[in-house]
N, C-alpha and C. Protein backbone atom coordinates (compact mmCIF):
# COMPACT_ATOMS: atom_id res chain seq x y z
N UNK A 1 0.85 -1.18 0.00
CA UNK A 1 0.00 0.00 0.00
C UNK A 1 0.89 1.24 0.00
N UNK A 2 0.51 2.22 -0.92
CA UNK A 2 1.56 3.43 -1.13
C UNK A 2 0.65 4.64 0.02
N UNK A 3 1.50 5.41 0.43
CA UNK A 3 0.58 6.83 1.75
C UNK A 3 1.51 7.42 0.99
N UNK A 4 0.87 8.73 0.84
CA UNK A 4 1.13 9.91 0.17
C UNK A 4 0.72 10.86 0.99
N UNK A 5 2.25 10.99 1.87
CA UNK A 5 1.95 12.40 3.28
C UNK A 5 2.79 13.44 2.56
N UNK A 6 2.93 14.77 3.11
CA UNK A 6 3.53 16.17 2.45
C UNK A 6 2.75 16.63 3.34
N UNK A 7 3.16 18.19 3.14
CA UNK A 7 2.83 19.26 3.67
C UNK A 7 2.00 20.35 2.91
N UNK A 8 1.40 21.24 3.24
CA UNK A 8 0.95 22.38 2.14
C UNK A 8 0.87 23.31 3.12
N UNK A 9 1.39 24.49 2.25
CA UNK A 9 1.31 26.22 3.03
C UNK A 9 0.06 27.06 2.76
N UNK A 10 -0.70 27.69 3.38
CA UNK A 10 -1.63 28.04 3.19
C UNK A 10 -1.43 30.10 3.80
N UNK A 11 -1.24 30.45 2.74
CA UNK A 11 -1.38 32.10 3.12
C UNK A 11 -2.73 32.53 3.17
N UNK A 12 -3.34 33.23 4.47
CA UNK A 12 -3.98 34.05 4.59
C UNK A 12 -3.68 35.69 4.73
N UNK A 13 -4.40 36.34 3.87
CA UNK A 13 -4.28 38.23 4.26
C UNK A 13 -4.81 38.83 5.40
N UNK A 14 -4.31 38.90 6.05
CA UNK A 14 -5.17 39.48 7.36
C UNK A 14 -5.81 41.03 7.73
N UNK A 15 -4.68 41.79 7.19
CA UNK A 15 -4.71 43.67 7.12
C UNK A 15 -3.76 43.92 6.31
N UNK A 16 -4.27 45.28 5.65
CA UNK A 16 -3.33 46.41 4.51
C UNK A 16 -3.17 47.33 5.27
N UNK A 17 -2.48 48.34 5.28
CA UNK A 17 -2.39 49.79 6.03
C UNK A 17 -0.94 50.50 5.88
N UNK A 18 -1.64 51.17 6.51
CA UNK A 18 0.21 52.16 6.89
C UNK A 18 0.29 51.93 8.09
N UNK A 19 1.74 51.61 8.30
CA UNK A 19 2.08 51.43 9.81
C UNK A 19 3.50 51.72 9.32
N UNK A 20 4.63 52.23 10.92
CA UNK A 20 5.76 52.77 11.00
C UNK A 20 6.53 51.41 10.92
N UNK A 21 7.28 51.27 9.55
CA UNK A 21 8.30 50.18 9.51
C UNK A 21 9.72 50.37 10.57
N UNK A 22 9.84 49.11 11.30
CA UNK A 22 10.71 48.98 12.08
C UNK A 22 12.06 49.41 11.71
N UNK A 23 12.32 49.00 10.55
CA UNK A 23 13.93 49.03 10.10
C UNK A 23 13.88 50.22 9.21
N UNK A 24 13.30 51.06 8.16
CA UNK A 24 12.97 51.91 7.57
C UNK A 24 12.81 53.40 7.86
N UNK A 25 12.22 53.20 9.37
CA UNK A 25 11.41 53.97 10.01
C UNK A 25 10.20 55.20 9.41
N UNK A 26 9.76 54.66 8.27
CA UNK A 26 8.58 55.52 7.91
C UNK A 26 7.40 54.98 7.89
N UNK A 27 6.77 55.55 7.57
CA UNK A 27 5.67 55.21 7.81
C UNK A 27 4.72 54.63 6.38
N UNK A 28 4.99 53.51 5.93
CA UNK A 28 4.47 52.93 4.36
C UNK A 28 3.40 51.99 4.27
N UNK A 29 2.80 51.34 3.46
CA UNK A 29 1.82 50.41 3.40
C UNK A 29 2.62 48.68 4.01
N UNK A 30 1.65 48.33 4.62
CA UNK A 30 2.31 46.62 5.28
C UNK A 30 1.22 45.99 4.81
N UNK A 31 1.46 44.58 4.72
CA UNK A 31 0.73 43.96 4.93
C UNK A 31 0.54 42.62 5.93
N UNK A 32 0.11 42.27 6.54
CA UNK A 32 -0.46 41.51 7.76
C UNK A 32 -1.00 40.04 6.73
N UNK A 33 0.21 39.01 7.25
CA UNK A 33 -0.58 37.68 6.36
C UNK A 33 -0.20 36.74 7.62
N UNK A 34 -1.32 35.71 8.06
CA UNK A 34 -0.93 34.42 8.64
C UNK A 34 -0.86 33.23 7.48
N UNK A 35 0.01 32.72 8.21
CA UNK A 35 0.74 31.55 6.92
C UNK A 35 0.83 29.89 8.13
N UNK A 36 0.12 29.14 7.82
CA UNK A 36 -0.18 27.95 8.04
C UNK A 36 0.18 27.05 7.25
N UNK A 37 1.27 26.08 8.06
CA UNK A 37 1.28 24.71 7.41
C UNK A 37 1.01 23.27 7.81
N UNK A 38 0.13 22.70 6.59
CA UNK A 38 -0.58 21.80 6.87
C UNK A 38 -0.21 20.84 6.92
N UNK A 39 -0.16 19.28 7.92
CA UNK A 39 0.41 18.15 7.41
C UNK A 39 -0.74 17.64 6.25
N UNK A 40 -0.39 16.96 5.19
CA UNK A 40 -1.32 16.47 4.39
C UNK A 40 -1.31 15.01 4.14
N UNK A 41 -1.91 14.14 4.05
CA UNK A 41 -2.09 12.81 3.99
C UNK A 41 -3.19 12.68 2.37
N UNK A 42 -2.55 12.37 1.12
CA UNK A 42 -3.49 11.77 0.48
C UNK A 42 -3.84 13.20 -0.57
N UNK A 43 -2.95 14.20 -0.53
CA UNK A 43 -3.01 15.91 -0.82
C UNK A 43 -4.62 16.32 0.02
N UNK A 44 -4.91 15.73 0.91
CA UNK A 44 -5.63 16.68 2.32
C UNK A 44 -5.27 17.50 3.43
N UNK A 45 -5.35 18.42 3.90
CA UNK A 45 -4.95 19.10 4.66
C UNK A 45 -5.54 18.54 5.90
N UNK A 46 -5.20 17.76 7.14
CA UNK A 46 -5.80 17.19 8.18
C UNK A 46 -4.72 18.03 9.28
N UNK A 47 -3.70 18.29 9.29
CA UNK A 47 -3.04 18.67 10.85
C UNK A 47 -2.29 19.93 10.67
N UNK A 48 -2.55 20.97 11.52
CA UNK A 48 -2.07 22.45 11.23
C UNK A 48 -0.57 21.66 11.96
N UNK A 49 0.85 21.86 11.48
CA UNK A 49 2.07 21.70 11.95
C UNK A 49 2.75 23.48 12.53
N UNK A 50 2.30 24.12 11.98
CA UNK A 50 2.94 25.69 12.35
C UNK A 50 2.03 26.76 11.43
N UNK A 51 1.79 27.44 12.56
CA UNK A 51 1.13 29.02 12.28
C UNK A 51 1.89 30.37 12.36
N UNK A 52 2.63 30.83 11.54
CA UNK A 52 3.18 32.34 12.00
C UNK A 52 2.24 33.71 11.17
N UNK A 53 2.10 34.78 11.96
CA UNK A 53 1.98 36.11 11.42
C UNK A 53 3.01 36.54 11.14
N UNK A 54 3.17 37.03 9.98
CA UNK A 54 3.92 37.86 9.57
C UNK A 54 3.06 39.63 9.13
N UNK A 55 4.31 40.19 9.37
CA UNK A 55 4.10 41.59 9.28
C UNK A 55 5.21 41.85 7.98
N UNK A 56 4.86 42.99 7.01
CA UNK A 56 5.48 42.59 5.88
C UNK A 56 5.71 44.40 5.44
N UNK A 57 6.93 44.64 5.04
CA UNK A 57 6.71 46.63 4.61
C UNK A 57 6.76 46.06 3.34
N UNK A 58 6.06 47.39 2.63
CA UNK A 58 6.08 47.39 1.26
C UNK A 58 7.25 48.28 0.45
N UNK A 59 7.73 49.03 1.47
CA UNK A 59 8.97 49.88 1.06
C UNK A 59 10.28 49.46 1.17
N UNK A 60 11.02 48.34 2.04
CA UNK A 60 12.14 47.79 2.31
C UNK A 60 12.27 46.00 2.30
N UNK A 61 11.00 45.81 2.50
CA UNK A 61 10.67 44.23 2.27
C UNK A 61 11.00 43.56 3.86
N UNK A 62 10.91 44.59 4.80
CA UNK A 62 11.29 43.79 6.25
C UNK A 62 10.31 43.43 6.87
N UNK A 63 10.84 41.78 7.45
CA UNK A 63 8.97 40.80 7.46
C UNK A 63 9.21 40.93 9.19
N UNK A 64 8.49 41.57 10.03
CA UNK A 64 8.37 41.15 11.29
C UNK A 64 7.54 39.74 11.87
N UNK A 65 7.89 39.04 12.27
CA UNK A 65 7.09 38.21 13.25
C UNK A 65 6.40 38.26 14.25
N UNK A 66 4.64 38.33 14.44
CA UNK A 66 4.09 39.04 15.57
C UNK A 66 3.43 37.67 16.20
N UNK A 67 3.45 37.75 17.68
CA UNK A 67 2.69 37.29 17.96
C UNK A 67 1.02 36.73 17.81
N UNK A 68 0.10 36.11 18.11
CA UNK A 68 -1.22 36.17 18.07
C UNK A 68 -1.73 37.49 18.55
N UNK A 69 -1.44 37.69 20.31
CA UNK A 69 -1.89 38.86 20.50
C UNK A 69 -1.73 40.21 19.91
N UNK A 70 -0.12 40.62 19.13
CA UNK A 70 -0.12 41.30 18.70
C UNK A 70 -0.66 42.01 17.23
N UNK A 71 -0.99 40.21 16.14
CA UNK A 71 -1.56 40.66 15.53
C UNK A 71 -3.20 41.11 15.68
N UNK A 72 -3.33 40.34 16.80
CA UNK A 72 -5.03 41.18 17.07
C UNK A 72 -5.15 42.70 17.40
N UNK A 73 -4.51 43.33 17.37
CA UNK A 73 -4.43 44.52 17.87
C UNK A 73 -4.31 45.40 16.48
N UNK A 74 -4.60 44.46 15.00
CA UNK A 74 -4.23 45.32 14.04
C UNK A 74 -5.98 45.59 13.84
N UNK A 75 -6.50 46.56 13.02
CA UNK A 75 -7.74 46.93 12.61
C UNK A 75 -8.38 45.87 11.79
N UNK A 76 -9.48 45.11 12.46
CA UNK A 76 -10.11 44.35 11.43
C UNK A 76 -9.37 42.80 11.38
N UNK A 77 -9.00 42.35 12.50
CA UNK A 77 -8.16 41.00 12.74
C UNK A 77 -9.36 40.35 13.43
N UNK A 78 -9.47 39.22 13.79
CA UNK A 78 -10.93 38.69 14.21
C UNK A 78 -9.87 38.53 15.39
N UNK A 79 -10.84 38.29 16.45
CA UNK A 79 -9.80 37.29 17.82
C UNK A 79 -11.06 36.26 17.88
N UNK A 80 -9.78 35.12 17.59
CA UNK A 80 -10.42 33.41 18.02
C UNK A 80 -9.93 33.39 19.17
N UNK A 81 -11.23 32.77 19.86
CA UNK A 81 -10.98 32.29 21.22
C UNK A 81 -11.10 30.80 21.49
């Protein structure tokens, strides 16, 4: 019997805006994406293996890593409880 396990990445957009880039220091458009990867069995997605937010400038390309809580704190982020 052949199993056909892998992984798959799944980008979500979370928020657009202007916010003050860390390394840049101005103030430019970001964007806010959570990025999930899936274990997959069979090309199904059955087991989340890792969730990060990323924070992303559009002017220098510098990706911050935010917490959950911190990305809830952006405009228009849902909070799962």
């Amino acid at each position: 019997m052949i199993w056909l396990v892998g992984w798959k990445t799944v980008i979500k957009g979370l928020w657009q805006g202007l916010y003050t880039c860390r390394r840049c220091l101005g103030r430019y458009p970001h964007d806010l994406q959570e990025r999930t990867e899936w274990g997959t069995l069979f090309f199904v997605p059955l087991v989340p293996l890792r969730r990060e937010r990323l924070l992303t400038c559009h002017n220098c390309g510098f990706v911050t890593r935010l917490s959950r809580a911190d990305a809830e704190r952006f405009p228009g982020v849902e909070q799962k409880k």
